[in-house]
Protein backbone atom coordinates (compact mmCIF):
# COMPACT_ATOMS: atom_id res chain seq x y z
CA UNK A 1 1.01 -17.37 36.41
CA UNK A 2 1.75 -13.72 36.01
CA UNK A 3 3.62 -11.60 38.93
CA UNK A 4 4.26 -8.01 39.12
CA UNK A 5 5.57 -5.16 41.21
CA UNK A 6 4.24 -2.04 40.05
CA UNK A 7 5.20 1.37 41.58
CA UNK A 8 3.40 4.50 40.46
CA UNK A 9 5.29 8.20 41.28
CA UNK A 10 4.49 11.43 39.64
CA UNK A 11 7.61 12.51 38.41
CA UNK A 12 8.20 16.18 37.72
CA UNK A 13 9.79 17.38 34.65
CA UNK A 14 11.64 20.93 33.58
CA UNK A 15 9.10 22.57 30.87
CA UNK A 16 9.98 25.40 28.69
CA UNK A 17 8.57 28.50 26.66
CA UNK A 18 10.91 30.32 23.72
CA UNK A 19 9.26 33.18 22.47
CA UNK A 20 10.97 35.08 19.39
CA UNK A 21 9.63 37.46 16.83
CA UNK A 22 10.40 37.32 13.00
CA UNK A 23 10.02 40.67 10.71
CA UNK A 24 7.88 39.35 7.55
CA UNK A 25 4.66 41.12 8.06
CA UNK A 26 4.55 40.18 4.01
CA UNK A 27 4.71 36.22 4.81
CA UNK A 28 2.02 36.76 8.06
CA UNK A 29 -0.55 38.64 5.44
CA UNK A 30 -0.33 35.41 3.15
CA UNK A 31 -0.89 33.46 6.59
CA UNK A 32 -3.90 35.36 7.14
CA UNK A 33 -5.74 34.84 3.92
CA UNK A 34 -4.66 31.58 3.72
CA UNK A 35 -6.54 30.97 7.29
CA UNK A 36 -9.44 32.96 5.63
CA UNK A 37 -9.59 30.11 2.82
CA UNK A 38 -9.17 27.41 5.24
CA UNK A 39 -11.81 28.48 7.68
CA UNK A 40 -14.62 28.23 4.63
CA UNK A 41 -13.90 24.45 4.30
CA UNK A 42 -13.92 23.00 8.20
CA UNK A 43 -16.68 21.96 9.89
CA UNK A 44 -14.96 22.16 13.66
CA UNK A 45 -15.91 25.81 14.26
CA UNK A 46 -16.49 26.39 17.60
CA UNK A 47 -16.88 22.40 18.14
CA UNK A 48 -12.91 22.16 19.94
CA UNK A 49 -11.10 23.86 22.61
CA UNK A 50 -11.28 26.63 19.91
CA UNK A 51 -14.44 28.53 20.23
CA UNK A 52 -13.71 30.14 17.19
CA UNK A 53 -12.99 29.62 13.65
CA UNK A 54 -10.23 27.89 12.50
CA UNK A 55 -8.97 25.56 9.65
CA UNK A 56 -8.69 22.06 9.79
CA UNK A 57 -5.69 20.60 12.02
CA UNK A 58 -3.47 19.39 8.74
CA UNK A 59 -4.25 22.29 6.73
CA UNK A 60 -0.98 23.96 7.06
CA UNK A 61 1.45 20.82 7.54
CA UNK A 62 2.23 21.14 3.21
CA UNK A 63 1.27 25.06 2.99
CA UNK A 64 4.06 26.81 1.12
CA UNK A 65 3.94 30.04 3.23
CA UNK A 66 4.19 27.96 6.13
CA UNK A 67 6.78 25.69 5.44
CA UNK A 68 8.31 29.63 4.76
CA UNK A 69 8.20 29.92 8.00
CA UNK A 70 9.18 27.15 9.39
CA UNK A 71 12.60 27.60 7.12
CA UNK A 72 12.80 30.84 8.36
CA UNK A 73 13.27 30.01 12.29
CA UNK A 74 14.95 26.45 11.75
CA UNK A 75 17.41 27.94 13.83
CA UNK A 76 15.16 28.07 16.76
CA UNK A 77 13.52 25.02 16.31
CA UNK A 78 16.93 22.89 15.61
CA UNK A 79 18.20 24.57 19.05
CA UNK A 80 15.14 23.45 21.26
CA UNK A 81 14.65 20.02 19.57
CA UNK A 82 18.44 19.37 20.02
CA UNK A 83 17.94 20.09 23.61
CA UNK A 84 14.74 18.72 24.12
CA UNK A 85 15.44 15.52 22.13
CA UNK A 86 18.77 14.75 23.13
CA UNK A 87 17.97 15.43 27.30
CA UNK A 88 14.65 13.96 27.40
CA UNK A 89 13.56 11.89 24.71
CA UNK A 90 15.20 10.06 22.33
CA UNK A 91 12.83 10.68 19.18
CA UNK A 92 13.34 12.43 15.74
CA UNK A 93 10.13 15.01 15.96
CA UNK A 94 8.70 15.99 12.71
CA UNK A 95 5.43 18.17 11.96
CA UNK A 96 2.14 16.29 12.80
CA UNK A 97 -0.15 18.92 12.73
CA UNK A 98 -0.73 22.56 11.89
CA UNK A 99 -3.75 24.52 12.10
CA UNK A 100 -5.05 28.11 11.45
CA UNK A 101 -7.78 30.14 14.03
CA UNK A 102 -9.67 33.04 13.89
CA UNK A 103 -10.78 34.89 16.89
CA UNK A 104 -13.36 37.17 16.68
CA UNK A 105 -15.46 39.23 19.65
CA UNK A 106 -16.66 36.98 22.05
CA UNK A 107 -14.14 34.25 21.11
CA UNK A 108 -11.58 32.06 23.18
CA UNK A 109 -9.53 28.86 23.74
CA UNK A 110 -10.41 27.28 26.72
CA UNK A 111 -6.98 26.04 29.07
CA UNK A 112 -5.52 22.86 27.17
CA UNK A 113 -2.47 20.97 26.16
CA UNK A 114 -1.25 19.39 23.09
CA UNK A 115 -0.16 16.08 24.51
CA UNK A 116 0.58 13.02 23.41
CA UNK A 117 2.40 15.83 20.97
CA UNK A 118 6.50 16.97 22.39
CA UNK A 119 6.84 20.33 20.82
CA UNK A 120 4.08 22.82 20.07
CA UNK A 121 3.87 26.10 19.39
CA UNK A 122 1.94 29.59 17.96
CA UNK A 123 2.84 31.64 15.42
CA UNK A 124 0.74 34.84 15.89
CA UNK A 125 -0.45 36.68 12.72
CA UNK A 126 -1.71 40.06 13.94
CA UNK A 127 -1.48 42.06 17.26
CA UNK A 128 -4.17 41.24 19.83
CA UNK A 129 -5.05 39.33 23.06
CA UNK A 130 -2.43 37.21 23.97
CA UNK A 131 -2.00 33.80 24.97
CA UNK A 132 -2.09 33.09 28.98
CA UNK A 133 0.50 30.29 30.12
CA UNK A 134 -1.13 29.93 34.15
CA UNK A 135 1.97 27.44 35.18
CA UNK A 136 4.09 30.31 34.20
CA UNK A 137 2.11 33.07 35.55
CA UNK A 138 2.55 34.54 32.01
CA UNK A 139 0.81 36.27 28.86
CA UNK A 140 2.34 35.90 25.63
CA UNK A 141 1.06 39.08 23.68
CA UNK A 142 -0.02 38.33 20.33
CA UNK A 143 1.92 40.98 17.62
CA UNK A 144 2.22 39.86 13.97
CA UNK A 145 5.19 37.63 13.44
CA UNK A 146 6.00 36.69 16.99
CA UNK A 147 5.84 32.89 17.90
CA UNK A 148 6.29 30.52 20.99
CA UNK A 149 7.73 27.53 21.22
CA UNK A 150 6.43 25.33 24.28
CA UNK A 151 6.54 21.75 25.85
CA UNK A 152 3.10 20.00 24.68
CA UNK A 153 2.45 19.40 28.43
CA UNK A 154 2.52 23.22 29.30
CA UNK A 155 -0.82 24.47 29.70
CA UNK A 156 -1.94 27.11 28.10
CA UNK A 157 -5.23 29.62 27.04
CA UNK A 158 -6.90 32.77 25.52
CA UNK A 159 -9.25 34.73 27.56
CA UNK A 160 -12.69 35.92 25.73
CA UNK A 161 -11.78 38.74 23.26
CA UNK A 162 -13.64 41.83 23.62
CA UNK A 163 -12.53 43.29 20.67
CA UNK A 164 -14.12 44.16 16.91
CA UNK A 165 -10.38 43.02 15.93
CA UNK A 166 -9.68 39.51 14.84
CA UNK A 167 -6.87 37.86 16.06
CA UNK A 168 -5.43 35.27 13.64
CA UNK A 169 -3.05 32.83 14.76
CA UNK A 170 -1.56 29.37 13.65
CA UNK A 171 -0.90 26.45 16.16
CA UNK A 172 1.13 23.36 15.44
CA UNK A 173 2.38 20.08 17.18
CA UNK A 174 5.83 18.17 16.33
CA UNK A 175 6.18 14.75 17.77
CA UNK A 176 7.88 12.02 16.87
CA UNK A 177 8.75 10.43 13.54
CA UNK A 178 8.40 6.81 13.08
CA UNK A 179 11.44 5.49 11.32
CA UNK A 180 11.52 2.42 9.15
């Protein structure tokens, strides 16, 4: 015989949003042709919460110019993992995923969020329409080499470009490492 007391409460939780800019418009150009090259070989255009074109979701986890960047603000990221790690969850995060997008006229990402993931975030490649973050009443604009760092559960969008401009970006999810 099986008994059980189960109690079910939504519990609230403190999110966040880092935004910080990095001067290597040299390392974003790479980015972008890189994102060109990916885009040729996926098959999930417009088929995602991207309706646009974009690389497959691992094609940037072993990139070189990437991994650039992620050397580049390890500063940030060892700050807000520290914090986010130590206070909330007790999990080593590593990258699981890392993906390119193109947005062209016409073009958006409809409202989402990158759970089961802990720690997402966008590094933006050119200057466009930003990213909209509703819980936060707040637009990220998109300039070439600024990047946000947000809690997976934190909603988040891209209205419809109206624009002859394409807006390149790169989105990626760390969670949590499993240790043997």
């Amino acid at each position: 015989m099986l008994t059980f007391d189960l109690h079910v409460r939504p519990l609230k939780k403190d999110t966040f949003i880092l935004i910080a800019k990095i001067k290597e418009p040299e390392l974003c150009e790479r980015l972008c042709r890189d994102i060109d090259e990916g885009i040729k070989k996926n098959h999930n255009n417009y088929k995602t919460n991207v309706k646009g074109k974009m690389t497959s979701f691992t094609y940037f986890n072993k990139n070189k110019n990437f991994i650039d960047f992620l050397e580049i603000t390890r500063a940030y990221f060892q700050r807000v993992t520290y914090i986010f790690t130590k206070t909330i969850y007790c999990h080593d995060l590593g990258l699981k995923d890392a993906w390119g997008n193109l947005l062209e006229d016409k073009d958006q990402v409809m409202i989402h969020t990158h759970m089961p993931d802990l720690l997402s975030g966008i590094l933006y490649l050119s200057d466009g329409v930003g990213t909209s973050f509703p819980q936060y009443n707040k637009t990220i604009s998109a300039e070439v080499g600024k990047f946000v760092l947000f809690d997976s559960m934190v909603e988040h969008q891209v209205h419809q470009i109206n624009s002859i401009s394409k807006r390149y970006s790169i989105s990626f999810n760390f969670g949590p490492v499993n240790k043997r």
